[in-house]
C-alpha atoms as a PDB file:
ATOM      1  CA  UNK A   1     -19.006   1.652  -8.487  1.00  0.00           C
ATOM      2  CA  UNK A   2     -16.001  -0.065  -6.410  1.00  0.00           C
ATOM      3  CA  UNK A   3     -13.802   2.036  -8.472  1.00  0.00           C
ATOM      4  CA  UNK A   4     -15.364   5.701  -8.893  1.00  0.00           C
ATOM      5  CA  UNK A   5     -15.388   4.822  -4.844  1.00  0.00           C
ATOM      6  CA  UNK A   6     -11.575   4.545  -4.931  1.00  0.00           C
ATOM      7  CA  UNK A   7     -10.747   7.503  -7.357  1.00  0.00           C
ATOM      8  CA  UNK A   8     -13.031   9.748  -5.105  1.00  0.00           C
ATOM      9  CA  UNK A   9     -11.313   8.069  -1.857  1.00  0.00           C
ATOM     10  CA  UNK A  10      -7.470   9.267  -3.387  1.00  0.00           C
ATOM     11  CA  UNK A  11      -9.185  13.219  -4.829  1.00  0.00           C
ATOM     12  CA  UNK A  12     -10.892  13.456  -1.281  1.00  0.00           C
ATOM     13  CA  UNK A  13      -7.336  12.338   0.207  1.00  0.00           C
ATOM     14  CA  UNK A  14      -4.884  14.501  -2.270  1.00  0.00           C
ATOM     15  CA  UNK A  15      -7.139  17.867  -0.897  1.00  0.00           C
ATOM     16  CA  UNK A  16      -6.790  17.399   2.566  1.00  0.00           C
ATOM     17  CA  UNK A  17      -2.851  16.077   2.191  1.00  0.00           C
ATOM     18  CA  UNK A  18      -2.156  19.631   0.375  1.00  0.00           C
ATOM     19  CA  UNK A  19      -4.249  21.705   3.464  1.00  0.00           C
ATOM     20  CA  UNK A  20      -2.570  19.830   5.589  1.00  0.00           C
ATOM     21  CA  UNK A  21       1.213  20.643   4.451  1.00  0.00           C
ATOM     22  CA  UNK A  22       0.391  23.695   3.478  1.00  0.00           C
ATOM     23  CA  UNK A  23      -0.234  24.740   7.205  1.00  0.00           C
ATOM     24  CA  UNK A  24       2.879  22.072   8.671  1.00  0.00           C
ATOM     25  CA  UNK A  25       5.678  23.950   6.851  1.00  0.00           C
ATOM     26  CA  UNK A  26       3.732  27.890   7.937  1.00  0.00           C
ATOM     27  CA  UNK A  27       3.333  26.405  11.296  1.00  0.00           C
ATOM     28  CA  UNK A  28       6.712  24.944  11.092  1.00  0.00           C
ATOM     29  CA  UNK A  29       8.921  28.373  10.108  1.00  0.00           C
ATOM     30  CA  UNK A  30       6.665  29.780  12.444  1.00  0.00           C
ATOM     31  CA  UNK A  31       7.708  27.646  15.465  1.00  0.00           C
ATOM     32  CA  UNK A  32      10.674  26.753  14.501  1.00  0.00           C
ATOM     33  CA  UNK A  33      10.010  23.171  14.940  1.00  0.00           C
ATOM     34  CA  UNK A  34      11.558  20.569  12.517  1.00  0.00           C
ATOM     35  CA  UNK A  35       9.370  17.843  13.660  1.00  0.00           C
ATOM     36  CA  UNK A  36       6.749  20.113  12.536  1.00  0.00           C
ATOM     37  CA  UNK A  37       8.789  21.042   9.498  1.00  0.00           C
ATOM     38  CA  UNK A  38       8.952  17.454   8.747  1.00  0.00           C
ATOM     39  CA  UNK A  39       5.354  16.818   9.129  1.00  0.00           C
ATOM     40  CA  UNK A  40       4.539  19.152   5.829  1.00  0.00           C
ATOM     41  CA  UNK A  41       7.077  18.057   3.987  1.00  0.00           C
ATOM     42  CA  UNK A  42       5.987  14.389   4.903  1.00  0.00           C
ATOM     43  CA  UNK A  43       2.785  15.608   3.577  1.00  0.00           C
ATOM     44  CA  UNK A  44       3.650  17.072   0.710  1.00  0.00           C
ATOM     45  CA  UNK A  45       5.227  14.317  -0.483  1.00  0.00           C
ATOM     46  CA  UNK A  46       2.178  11.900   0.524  1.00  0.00           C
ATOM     47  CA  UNK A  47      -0.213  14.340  -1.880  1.00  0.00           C
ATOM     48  CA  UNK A  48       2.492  13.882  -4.709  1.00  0.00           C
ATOM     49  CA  UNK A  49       1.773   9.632  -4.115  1.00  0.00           C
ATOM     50  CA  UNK A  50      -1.702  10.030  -3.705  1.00  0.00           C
ATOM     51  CA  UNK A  51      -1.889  11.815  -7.255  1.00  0.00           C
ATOM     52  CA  UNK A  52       0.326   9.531  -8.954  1.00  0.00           C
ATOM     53  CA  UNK A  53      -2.061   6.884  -7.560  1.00  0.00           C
ATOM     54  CA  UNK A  54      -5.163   8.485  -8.471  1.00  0.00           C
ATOM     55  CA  UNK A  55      -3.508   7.924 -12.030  1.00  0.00           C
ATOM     56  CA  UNK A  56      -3.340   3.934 -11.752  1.00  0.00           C
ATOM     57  CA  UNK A  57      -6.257   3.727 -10.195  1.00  0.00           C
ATOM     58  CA  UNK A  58      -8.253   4.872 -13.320  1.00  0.00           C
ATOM     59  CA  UNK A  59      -5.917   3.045 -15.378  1.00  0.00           C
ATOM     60  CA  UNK A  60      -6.320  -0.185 -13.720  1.00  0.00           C
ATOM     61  CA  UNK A  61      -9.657  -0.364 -14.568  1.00  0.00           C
ATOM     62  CA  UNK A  62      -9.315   0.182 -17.910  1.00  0.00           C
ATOM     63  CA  UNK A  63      -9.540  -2.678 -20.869  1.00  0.00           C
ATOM     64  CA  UNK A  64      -5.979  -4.144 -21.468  1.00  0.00           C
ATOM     65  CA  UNK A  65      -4.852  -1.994 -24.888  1.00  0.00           C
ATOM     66  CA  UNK A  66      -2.909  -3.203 -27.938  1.00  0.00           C
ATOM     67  CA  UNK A  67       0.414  -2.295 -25.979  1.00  0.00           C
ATOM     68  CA  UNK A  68      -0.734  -3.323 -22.503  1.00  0.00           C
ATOM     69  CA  UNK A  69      -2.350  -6.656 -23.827  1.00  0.00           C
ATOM     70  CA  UNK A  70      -2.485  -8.038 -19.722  1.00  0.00           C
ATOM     71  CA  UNK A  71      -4.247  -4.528 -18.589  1.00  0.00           C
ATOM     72  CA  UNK A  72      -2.525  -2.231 -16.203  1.00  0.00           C
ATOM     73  CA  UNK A  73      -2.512  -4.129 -13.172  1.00  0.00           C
ATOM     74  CA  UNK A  74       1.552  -4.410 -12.817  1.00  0.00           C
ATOM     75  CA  UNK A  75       1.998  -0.369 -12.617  1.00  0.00           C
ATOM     76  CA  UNK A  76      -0.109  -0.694  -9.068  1.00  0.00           C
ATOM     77  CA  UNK A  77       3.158  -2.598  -7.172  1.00  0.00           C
ATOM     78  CA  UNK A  78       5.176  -0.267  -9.090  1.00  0.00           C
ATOM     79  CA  UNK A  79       3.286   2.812  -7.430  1.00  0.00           C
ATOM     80  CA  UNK A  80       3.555   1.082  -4.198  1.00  0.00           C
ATOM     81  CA  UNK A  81       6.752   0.356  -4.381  1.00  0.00           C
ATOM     82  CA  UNK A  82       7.691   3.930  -5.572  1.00  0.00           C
ATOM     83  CA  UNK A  83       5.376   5.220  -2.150  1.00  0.00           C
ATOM     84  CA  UNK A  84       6.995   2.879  -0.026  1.00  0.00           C
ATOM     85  CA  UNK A  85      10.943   3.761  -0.939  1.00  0.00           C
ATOM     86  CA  UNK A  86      10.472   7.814  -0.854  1.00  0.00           C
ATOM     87  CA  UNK A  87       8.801   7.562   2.656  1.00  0.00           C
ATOM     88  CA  UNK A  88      11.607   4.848   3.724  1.00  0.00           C
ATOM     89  CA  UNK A  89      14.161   7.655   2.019  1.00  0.00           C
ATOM     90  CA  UNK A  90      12.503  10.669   3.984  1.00  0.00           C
ATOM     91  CA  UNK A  91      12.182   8.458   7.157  1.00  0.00           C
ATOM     92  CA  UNK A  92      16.312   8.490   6.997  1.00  0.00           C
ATOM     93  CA  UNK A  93      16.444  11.782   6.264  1.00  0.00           C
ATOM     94  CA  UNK A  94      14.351  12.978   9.170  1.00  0.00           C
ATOM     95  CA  UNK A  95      16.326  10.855  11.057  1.00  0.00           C
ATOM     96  CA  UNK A  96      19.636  12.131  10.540  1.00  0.00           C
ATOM     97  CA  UNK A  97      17.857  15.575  10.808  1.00  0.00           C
ATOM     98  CA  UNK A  98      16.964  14.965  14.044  1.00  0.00           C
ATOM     99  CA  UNK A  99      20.642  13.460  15.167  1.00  0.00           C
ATOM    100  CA  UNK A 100      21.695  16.774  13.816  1.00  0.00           C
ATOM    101  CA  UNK A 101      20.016  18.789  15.568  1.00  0.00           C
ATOM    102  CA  UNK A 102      20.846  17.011  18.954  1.00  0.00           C
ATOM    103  CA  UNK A 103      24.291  17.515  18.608  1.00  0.00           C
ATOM    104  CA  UNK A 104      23.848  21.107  17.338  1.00  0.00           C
ATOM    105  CA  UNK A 105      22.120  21.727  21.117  1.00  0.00           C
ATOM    106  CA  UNK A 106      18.461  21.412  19.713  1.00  0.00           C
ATOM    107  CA  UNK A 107      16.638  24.957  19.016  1.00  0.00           C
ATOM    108  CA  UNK A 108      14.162  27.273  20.554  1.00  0.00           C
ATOM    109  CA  UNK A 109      10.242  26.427  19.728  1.00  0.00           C
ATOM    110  CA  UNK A 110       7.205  28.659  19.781  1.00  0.00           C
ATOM    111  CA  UNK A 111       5.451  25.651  21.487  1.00  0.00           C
ATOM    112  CA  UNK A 112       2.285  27.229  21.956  1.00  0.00           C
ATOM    113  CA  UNK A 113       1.986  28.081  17.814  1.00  0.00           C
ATOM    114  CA  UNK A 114       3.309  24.365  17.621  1.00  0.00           C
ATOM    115  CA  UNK A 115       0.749  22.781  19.911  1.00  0.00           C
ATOM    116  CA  UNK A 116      -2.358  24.460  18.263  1.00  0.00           C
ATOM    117  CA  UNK A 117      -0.773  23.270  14.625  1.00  0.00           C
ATOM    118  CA  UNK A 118      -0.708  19.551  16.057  1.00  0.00           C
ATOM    119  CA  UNK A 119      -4.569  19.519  17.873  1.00  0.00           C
ATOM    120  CA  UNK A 120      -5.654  20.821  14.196  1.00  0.00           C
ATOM    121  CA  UNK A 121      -4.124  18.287  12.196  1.00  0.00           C
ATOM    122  CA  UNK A 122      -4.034  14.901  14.515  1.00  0.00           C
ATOM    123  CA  UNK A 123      -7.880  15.983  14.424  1.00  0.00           C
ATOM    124  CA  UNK A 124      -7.819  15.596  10.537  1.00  0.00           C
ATOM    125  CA  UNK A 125      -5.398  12.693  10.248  1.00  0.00           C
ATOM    126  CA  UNK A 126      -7.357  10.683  12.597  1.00  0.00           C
ATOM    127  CA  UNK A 127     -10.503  11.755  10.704  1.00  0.00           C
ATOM    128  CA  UNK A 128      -9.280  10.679   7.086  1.00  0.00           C
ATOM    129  CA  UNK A 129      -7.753   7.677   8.117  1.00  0.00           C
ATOM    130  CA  UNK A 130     -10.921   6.377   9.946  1.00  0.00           C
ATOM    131  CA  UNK A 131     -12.749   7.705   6.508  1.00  0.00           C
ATOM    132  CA  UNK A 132     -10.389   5.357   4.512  1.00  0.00           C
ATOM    133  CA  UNK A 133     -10.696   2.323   6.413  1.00  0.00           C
ATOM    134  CA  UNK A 134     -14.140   2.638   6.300  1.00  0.00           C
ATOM    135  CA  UNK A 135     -14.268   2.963   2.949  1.00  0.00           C
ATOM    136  CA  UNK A 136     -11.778   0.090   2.086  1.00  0.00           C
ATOM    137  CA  UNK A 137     -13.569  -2.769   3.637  1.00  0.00           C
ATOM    138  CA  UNK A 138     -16.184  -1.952   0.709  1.00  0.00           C
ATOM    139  CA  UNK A 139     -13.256  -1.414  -1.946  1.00  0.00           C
ATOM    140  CA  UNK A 140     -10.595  -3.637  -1.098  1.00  0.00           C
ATOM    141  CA  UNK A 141      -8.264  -1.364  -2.346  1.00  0.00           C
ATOM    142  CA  UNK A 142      -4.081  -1.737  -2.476  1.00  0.00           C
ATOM    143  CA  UNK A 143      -3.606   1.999  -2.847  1.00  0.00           C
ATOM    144  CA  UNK A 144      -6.447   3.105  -0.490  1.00  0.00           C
ATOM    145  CA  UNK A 145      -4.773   0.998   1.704  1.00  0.00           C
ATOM    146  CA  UNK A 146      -1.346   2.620   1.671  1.00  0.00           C
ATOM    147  CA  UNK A 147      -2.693   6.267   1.465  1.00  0.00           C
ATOM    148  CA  UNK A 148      -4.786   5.337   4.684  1.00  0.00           C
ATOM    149  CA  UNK A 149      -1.609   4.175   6.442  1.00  0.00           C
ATOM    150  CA  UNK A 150       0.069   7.819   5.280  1.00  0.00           C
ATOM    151  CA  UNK A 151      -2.536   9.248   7.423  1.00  0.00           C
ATOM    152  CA  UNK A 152      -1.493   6.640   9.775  1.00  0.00           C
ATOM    153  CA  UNK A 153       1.429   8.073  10.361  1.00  0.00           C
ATOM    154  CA  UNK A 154       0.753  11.856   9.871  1.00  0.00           C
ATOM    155  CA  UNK A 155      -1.663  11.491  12.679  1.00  0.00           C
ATOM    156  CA  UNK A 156       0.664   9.240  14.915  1.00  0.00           C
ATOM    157  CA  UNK A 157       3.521  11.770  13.842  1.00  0.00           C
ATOM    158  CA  UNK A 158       1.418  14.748  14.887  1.00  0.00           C
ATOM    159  CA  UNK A 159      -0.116  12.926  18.040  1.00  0.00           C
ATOM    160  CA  UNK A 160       2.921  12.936  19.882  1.00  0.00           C
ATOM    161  CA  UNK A 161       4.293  16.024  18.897  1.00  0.00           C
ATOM    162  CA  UNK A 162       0.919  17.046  20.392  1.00  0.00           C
ATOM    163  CA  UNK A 163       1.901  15.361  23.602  1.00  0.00           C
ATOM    164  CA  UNK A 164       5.439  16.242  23.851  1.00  0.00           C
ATOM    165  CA  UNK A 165       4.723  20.125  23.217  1.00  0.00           C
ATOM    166  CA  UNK A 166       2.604  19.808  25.952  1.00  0.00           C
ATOM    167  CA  UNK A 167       5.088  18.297  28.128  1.00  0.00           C
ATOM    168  CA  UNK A 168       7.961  20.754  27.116  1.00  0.00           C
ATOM    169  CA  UNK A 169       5.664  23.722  27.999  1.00  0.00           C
ATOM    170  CA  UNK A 170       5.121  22.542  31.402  1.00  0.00           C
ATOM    171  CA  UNK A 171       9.011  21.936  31.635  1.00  0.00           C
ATOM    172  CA  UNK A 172       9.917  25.282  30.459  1.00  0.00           C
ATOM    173  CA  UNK A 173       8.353  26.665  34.148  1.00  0.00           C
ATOM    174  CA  UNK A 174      10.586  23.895  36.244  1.00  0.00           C
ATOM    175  CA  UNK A 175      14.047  23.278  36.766  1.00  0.00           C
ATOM    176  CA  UNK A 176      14.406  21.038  33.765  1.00  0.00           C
ATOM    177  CA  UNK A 177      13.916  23.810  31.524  1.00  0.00           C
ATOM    178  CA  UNK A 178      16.889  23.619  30.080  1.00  0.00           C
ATOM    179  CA  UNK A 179      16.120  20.418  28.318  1.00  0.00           C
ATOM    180  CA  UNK A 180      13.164  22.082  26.332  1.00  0.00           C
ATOM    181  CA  UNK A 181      15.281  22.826  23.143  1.00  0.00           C
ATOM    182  CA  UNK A 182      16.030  19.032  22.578  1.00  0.00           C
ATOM    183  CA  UNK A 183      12.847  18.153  22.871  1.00  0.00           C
ATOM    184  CA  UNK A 184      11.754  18.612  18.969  1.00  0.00           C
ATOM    185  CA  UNK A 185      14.792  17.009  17.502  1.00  0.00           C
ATOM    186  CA  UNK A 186      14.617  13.990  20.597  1.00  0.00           C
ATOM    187  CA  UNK A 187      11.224  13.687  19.439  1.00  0.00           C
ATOM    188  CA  UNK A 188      11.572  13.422  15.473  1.00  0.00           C
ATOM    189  CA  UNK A 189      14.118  10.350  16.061  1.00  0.00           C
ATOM    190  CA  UNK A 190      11.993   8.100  18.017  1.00  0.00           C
ATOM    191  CA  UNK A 191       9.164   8.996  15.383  1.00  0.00           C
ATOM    192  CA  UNK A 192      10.983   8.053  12.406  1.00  0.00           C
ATOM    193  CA  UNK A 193      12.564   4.854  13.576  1.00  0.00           C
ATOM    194  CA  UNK A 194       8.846   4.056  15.318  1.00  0.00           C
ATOM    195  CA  UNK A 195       7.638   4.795  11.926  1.00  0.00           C
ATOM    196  CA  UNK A 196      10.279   2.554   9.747  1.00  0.00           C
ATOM    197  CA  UNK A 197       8.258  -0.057   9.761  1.00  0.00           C
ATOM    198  CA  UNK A 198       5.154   1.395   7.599  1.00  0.00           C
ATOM    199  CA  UNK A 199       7.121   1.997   4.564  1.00  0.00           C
ATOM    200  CA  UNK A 200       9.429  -1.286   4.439  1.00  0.00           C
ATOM    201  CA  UNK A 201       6.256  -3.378   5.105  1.00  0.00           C
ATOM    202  CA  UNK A 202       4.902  -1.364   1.816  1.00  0.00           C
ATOM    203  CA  UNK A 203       7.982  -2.084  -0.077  1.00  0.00           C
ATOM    204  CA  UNK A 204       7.809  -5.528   0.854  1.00  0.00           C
ATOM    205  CA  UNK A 205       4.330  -6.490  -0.050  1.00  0.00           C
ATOM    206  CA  UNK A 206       5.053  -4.475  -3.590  1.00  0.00           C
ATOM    207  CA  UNK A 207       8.584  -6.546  -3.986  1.00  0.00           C
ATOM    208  CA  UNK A 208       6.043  -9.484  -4.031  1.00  0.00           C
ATOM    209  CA  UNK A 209       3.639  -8.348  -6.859  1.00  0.00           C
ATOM    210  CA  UNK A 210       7.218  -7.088  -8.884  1.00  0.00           C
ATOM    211  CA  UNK A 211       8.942 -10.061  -8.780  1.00  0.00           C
ATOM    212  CA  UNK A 212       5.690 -11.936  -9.316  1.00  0.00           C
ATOM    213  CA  UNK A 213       5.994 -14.500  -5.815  1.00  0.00           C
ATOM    214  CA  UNK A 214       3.648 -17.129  -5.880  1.00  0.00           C
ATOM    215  CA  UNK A 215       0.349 -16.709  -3.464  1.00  0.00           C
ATOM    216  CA  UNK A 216       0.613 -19.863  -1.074  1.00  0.00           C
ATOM    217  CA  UNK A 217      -3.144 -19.143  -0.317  1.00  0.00           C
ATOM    218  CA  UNK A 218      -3.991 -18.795  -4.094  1.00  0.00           C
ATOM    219  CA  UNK A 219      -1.431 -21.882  -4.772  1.00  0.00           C
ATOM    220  CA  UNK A 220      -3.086 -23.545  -2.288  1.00  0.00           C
ATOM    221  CA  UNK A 221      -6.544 -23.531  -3.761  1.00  0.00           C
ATOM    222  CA  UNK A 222      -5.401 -24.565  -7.558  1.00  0.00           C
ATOM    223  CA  UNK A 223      -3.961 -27.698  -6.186  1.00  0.00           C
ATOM    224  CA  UNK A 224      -7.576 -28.045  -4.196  1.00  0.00           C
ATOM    225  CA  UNK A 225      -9.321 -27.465  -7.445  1.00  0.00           C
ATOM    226  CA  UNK A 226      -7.417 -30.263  -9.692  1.00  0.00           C
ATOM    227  CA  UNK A 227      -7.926 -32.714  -7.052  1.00  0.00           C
ATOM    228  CA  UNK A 228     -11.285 -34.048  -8.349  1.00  0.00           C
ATOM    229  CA  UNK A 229     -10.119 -33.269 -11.995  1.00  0.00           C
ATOM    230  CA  UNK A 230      -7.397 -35.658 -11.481  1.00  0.00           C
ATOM    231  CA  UNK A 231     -10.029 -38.231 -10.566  1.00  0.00           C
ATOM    232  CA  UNK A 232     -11.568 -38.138 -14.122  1.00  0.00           C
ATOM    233  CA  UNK A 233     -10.535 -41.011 -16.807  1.00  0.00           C
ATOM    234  CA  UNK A 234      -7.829 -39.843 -19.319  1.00  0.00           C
ATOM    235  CA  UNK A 235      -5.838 -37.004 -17.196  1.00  0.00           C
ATOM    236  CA  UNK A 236      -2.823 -38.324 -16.327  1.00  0.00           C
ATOM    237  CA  UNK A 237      -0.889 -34.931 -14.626  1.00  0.00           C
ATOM    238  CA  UNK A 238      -0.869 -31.150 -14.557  1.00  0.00           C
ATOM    239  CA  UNK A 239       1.356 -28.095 -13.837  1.00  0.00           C
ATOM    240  CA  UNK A 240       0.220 -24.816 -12.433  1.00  0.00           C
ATOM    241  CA  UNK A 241       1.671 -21.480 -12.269  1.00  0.00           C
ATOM    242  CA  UNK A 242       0.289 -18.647 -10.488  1.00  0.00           C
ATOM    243  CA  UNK A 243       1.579 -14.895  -9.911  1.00  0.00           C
ATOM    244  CA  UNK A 244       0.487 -11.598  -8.482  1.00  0.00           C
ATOM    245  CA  UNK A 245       0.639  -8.368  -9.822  1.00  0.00           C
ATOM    246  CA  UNK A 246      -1.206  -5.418  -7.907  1.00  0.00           C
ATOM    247  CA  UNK A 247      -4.690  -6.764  -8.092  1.00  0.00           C
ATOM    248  CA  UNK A 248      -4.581  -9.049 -10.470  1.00  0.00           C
ATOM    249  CA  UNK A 249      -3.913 -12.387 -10.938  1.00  0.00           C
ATOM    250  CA  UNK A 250      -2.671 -14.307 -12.923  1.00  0.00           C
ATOM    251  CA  UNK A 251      -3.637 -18.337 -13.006  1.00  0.00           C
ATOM    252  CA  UNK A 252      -2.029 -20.759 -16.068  1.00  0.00           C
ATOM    253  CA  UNK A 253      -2.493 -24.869 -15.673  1.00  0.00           C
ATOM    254  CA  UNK A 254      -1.220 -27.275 -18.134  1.00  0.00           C
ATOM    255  CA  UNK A 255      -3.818 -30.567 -17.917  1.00  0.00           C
ATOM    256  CA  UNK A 256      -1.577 -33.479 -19.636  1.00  0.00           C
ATOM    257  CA  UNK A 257      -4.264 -36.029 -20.723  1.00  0.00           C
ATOM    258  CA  UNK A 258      -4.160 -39.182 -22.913  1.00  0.00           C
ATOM    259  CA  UNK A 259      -3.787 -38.678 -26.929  1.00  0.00           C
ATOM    260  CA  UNK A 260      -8.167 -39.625 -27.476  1.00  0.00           C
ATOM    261  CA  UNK A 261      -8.938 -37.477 -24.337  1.00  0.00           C
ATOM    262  CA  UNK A 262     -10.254 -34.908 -26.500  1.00  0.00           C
ATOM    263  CA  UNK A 263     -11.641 -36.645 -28.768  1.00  0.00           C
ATOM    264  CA  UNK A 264     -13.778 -38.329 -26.703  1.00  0.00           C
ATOM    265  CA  UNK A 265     -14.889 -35.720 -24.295  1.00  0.00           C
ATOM    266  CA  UNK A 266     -15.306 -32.621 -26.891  1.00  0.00           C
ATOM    267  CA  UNK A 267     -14.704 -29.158 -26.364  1.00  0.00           C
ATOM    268  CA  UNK A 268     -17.892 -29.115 -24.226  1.00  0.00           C
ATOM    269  CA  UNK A 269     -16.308 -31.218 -21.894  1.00  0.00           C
ATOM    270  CA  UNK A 270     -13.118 -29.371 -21.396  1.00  0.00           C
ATOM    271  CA  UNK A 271     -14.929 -26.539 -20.691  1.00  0.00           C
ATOM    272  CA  UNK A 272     -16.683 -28.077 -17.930  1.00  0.00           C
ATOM    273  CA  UNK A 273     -13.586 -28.758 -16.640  1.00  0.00           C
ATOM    274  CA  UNK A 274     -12.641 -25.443 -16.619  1.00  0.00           C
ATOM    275  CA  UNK A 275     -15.133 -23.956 -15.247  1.00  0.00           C
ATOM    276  CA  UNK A 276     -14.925 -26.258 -12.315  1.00  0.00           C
ATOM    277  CA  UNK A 277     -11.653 -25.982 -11.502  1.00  0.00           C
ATOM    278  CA  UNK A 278     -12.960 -21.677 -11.564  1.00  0.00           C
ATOM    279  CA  UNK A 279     -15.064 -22.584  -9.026  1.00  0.00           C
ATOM    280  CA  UNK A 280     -12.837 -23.873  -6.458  1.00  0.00           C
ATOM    281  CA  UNK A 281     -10.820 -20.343  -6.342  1.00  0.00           C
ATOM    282  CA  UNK A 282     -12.273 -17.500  -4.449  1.00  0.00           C
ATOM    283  CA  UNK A 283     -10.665 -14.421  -6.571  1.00  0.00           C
ATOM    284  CA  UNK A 284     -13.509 -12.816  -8.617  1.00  0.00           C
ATOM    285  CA  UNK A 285     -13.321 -13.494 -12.556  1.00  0.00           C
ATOM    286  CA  UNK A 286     -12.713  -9.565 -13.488  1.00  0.00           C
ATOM    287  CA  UNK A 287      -9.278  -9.547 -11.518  1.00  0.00           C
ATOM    288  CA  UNK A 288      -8.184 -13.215 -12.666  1.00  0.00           C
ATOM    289  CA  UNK A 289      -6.042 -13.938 -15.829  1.00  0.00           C
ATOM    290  CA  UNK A 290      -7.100 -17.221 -16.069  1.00  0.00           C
ATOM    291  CA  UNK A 291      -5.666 -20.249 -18.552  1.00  0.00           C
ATOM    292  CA  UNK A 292      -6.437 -24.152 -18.674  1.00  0.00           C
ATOM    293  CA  UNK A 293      -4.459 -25.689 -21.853  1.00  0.00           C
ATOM    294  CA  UNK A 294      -5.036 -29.137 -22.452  1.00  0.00           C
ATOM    295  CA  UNK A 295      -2.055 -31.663 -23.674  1.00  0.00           C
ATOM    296  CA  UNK A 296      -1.217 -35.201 -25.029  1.00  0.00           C
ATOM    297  CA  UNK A 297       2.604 -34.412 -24.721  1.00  0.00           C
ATOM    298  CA  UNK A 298       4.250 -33.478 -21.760  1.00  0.00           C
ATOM    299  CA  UNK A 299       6.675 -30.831 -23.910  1.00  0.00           C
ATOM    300  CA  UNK A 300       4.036 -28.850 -23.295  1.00  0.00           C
ATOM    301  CA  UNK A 301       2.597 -28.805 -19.755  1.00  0.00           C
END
């Protein structure tokens, strides 16, 4: 259920992204706004992520495969991190756009065409990104989570050129009107360095998964769990290792006991031991990779 709720979440999301680039670059040539411009493209390129995350999604929750013997889990950090480094990339671009067009004197906007383009579409950003949030405190979804902070920004993007359109067009009937033709390109470089911070925080949380940092929290609670195993006659130490990838995890401890441990407790017993330790961590069994080896020789923990 969690996951037809996701897949429908990213399809729902992937329609409304191509509607609503579709009319930012008309509305854009029509205005002659960049800012406006940049908000389609922006979209565009957030459809082209959602899709490719619609992908994983139904791939994650597949069975792992002969080739993919750990499941798909580790192509969900990729996808972030993919998300995260075009929107950093088009960020920069916008940026420099925007510098550009400062020092070229700004340009001429139809604000009126530009100011009904941004009620329309702050309307539906704001909408789908409430939708999303909504829906992701049921899902707990990685890549709901990113597309919903796309809309984030599309609506924060298209927000203020709402309000600054506004502003202009009351300028253009004072004595500042001469200011009016910076205002689009003035406007796209405060959004895009205001906006930085969205895709590095999305690059850094996928870095994490990639290079497979240990959870402290997830650490944390391992070392909880062997704290009354440790108390049990005949283990003598352990190592843990523990990793995450997307939405996965991945759990491995190496229990070094004395040589007649086993012997004496039976397989039974170690699996009682397992499935206490199991019980002290709080990620649900279907997203855990989860190994307990038992040792006489420390070559091996």
């Amino acid at each position: 259920m969690t996951a037809t709720l996701e897949q429908r979440a990213l399809k729902i999301s992937i329609l409304v992204t191509l509607g609503v680039s579709t009319l930012g670059i008309v509305f854009g040539l029509l205005s002659g706004s960049r800012s406006v411009l940049f908000d389609g493209v922006f979209s565009t390129i957030d459809a082209a992520m959602s899709g490719l995350a619609l992908v994983v999604a139904r791939l994650v929750v597949r069975e792992a495969s002969q080739r993919f013997q750990h499941g798909y889990w580790h192509l969900e950090p990729l996808v972030a991190g993919l998300n995260g480094s075009i929107l950093l990339l088009l960020c920069f671009y916008a940026f420099l756009n925007a510098v550009q067009g400062l020092m070229d004197g700004g340009n001429e906007l139809a604000f009126g065409i530009a100011i009904l383009y941004a009620i329309v579409v702050t309307a539906v950003c704001t909408a789908m990104a409430l939708y999303q949030r909504k829906l992701n405190r049921q899902v707990g979804s990685e890549l709901v989570r990113i597309d919903m902070h796309g809309w984030v920004m599309a609506a924060s993007i298209t927000a203020a050129l709402l309000l600054a359109f506004a502003v202009a067009l009351v300028m253009e009937r004072t004595s500042y009107a001469y200011l009016t033709p910076y205002v689009d390109s003035f406007l796209l470089a405060i959004l895009t360095l205001c906006l930085l911070p969205v895709p590095i925080g999305i690059v850094r949380r996928a870095l994490r998964d990639i290079f497979l940092i240990a959870p402290s929290a997830l650490d944390s609670e391992v070392h909880a769990a062997m704290v009354p195993v440790m108390q049990r006659d005949g283990v003598l130490s352990y190592t843990s290792h523990v990793a995450k990838s997307g939405r996965g995890y991945f759990i491995e401890i190496h229990i070094v006991t004395t040589p007649d441990f086993a012997s004496d407790k039976g397989v039974a017993e170690l699996d009682d031991i397992r499935g206490q330790i199991s019980q002290g961590i709080s990620v649900a069994p279907e997203l855990c990779w989860f190994t307990v080896a038992f040792t006489a020789d420390t070559r091996w923990a």
